[in-house]
Protein backbone atom coordinates (compact mmCIF):
# COMPACT_ATOMS: atom_id res chain seq x y z
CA UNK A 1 12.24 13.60 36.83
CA UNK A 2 9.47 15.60 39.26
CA UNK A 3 6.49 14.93 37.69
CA UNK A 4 4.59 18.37 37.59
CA UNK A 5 1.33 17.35 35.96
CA UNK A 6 -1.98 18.57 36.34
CA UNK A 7 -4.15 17.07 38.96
CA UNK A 8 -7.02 15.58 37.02
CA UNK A 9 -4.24 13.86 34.64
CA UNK A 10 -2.51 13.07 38.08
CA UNK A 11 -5.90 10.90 38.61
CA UNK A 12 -6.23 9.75 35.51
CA UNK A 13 -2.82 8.47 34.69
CA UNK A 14 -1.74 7.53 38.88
CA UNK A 15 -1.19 3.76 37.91
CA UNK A 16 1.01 4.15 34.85
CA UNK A 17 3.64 6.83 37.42
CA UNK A 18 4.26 3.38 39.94
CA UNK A 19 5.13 1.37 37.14
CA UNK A 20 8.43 0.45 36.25
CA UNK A 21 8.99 1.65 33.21
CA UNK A 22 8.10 5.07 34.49
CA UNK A 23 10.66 5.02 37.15
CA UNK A 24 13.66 3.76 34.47
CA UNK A 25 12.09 6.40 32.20
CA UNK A 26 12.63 9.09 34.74
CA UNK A 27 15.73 8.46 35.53
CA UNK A 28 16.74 8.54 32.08
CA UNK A 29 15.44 11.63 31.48
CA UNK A 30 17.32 13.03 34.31
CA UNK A 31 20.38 11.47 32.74
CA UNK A 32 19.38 13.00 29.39
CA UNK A 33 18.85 16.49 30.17
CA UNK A 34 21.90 16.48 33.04
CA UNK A 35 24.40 15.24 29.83
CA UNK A 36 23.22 17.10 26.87
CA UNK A 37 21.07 19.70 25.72
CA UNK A 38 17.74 18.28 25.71
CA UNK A 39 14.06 20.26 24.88
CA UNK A 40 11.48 21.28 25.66
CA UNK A 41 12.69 22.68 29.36
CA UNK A 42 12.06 20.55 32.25
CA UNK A 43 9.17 22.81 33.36
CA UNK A 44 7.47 22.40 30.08
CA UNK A 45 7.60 18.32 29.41
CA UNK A 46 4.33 18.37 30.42
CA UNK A 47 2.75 21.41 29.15
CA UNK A 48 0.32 19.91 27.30
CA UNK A 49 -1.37 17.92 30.34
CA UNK A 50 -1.22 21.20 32.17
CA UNK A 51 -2.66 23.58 30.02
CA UNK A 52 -5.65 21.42 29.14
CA UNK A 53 -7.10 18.95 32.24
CA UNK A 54 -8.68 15.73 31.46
CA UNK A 55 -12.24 17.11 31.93
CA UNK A 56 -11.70 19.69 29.73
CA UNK A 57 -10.45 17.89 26.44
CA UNK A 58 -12.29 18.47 23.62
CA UNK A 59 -9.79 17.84 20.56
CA UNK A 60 -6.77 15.72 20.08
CA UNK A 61 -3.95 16.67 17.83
CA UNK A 62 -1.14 14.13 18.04
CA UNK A 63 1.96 14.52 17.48
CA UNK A 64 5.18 12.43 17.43
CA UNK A 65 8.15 14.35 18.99
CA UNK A 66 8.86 17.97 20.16
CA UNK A 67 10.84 19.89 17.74
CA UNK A 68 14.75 20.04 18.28
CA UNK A 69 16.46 23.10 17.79
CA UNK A 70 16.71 25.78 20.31
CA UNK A 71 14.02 28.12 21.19
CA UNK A 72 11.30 26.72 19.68
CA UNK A 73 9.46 23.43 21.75
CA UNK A 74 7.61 24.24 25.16
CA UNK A 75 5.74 20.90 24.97
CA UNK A 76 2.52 21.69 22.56
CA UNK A 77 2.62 19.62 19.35
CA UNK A 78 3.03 21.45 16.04
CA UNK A 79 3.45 24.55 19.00
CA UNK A 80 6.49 26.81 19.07
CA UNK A 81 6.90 29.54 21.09
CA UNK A 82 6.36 33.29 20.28
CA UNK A 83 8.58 34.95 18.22
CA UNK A 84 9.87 32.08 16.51
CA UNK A 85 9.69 31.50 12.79
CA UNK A 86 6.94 28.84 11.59
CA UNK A 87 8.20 25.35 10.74
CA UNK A 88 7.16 24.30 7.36
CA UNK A 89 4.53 21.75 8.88
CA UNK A 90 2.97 24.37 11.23
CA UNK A 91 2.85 27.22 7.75
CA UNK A 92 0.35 24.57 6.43
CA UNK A 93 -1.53 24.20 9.29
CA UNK A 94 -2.19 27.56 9.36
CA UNK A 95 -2.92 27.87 5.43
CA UNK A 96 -5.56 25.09 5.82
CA UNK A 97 -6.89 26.91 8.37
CA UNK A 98 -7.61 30.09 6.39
CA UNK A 99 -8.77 28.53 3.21
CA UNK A 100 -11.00 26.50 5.38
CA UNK A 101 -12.68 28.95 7.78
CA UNK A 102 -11.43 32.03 5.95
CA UNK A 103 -9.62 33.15 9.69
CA UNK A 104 -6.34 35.14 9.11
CA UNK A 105 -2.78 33.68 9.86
CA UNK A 106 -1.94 34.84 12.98
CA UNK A 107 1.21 36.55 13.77
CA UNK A 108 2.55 34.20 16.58
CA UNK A 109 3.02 30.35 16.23
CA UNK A 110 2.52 29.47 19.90
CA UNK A 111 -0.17 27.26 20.20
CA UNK A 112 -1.49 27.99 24.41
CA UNK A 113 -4.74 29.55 22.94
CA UNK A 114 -6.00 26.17 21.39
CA UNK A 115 -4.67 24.11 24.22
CA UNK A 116 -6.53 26.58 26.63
CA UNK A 117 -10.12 25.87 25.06
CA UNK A 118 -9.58 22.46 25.30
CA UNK A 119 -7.21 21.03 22.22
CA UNK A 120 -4.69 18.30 23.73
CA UNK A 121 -1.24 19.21 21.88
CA UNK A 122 0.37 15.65 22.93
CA UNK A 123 3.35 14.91 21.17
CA UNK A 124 4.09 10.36 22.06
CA UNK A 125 7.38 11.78 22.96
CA UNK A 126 7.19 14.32 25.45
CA UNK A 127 11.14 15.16 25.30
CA UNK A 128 13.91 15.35 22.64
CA UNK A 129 17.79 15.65 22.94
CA UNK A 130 19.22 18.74 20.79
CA UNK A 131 19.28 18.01 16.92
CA UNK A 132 18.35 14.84 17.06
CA UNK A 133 15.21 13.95 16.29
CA UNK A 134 13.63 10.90 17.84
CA UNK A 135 16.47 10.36 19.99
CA UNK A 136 14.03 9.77 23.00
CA UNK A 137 11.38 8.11 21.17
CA UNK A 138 11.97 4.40 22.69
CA UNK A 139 12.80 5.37 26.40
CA UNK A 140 9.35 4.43 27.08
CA UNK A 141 7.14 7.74 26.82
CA UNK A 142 4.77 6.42 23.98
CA UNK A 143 3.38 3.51 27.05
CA UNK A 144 2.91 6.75 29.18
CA UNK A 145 1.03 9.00 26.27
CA UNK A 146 -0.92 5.80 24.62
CA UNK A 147 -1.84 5.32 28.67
CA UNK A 148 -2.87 8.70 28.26
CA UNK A 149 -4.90 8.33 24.61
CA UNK A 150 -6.64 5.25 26.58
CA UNK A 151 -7.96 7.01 29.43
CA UNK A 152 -9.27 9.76 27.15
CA UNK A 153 -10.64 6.63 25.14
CA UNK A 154 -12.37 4.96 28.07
CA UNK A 155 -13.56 7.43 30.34
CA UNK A 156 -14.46 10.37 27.38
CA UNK A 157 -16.69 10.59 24.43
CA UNK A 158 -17.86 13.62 21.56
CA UNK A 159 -13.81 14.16 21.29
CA UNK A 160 -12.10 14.70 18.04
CA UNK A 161 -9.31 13.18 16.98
CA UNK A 162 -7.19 14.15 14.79
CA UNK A 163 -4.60 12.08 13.01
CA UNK A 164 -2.00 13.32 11.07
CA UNK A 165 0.20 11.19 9.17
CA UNK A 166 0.89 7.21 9.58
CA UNK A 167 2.57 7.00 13.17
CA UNK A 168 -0.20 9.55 13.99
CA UNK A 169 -3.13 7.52 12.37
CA UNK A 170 -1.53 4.39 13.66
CA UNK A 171 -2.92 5.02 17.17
CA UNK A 172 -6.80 4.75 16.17
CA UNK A 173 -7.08 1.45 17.12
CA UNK A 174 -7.59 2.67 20.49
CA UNK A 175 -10.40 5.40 19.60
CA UNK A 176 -14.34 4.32 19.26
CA UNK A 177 -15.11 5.42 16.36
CA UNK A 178 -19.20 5.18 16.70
CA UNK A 179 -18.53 7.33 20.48
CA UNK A 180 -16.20 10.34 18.88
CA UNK A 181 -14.96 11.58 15.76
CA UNK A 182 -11.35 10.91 14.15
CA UNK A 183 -10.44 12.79 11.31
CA UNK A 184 -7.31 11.01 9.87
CA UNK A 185 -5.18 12.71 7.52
CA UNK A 186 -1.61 12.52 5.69
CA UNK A 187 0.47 14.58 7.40
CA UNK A 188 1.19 18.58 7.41
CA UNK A 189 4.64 18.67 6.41
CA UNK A 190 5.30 20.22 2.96
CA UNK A 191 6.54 16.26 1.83
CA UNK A 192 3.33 14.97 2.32
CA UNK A 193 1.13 17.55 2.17
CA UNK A 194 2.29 18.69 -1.45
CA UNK A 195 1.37 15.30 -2.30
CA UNK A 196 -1.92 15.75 -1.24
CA UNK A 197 -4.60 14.48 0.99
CA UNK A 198 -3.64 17.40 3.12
CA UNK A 199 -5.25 20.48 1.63
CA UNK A 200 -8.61 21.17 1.15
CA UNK A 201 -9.97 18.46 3.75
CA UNK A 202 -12.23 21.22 5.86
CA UNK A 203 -11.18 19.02 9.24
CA UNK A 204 -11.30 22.20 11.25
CA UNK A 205 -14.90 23.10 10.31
CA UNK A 206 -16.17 19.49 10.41
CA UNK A 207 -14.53 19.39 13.81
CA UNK A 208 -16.61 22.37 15.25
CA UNK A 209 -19.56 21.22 13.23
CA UNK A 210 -19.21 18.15 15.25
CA UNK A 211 -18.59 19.55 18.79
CA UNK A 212 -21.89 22.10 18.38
CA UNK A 213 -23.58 19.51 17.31
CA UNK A 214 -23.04 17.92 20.48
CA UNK A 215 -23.42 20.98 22.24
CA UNK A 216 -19.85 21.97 23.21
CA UNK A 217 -18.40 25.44 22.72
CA UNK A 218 -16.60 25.31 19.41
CA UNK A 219 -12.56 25.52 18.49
CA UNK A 220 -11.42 29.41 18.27
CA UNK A 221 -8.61 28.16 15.56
């Protein structure tokens, strides 16, 4: 795999790419994509380091892995790319965002406009093989994206995290709470989010409330 990432995330994450686990993780990638159909396209797996550099982060939206049917990942979380029809989880995103800020649903599910004022779309699984969901979720990506969440962690504070759903919310442990804010959450999909918990839980407001009132430019949801 030719890692194509951005060069403050280069920095940030230099140790974790001479590890071991990277290099077996590579290869099987390469394996992966070389044998089957396998998303998002090798020149997105890393989109969401690219389109938002370390300095820049202001929110975190995590995800767990890219969506599997053609056409639709290019390696944003929740993100699909223009033109294609919303998946359910993504339609209540989008809901919650109107009844919350009163914004209108916007035509196009691709998600480059948050990522480019500073919203970290990281899915722990940066790749997926065709129609099988979580089929590369223990080659060893979530070390490289928790290595990730702990820089962020360490070296970074006023972010907002937000934690959707259990696997989601189980990677708070490694967030200061009293240095940032985390806004936890069931997650989007119509399963849990009928349930409750989901709707009606203003995170997108309280997250700009939070960032002006630490004096950084606000979330254009």
């Amino acid at each position: 795999m030719d890692v194509k990432i951005e060069e403050s995330w280069k920095e940030q994450l230099r140790e974790e790419f001479e590890k071991p686990y990277f290099s077996l993780l590579s290869q099987t990638v390469r394996e992966e994509y070389s044998h089957y159909p396998c998303y998002p396209p090798g020149r997105f797996v890393f989109n969401a380091f690219n389109l938002c550099p370390f300095h820049r982060v202001k929110v975190v939206i995590i995800g767990q892995d890219p969506y599997h049917e053609p056409g639709q990942a290019h390696g944003l979380s929740f993100s699909v790319n223009d033109g294609v029809a919303f998946p359910p989880s993504l339609q209540n995103i989008f809901k919650e965002i109107h009844d919350d800020l009163g914004t209108d649903i916007p035509m196009s599910g691709n998600l480059t406009r948050w990522a480019e004022q500073g919203v970290l779309l990281l899915n722990a699984t940066l790749t997926v093989r065709a129609h099988q969901a979580n089929s590369h979720s223990r080659i060893g990506w979530q070390e490289f994206t928790d290595a990730a969440i702990r820089a962020l962690a360490a070296r970074r504070e006023h972010l907002v995290y937000m934690l959707w759903g259990g696997y989601a919310r189980g990677k708070s442990y490694m967030i200061d709470k009293t240095k940032n804010l985390v806004l936890e959450s069931v997650h989007p999909s119509p399963l849990s989010a009928n349930r409750g918990g989901w709707f009606g839980q203003h995170q997108f407001s309280r997250c700009n409330d939070y960032l002006k009132a630490n004096n950084i430019e606000p979330i254009q949801w």
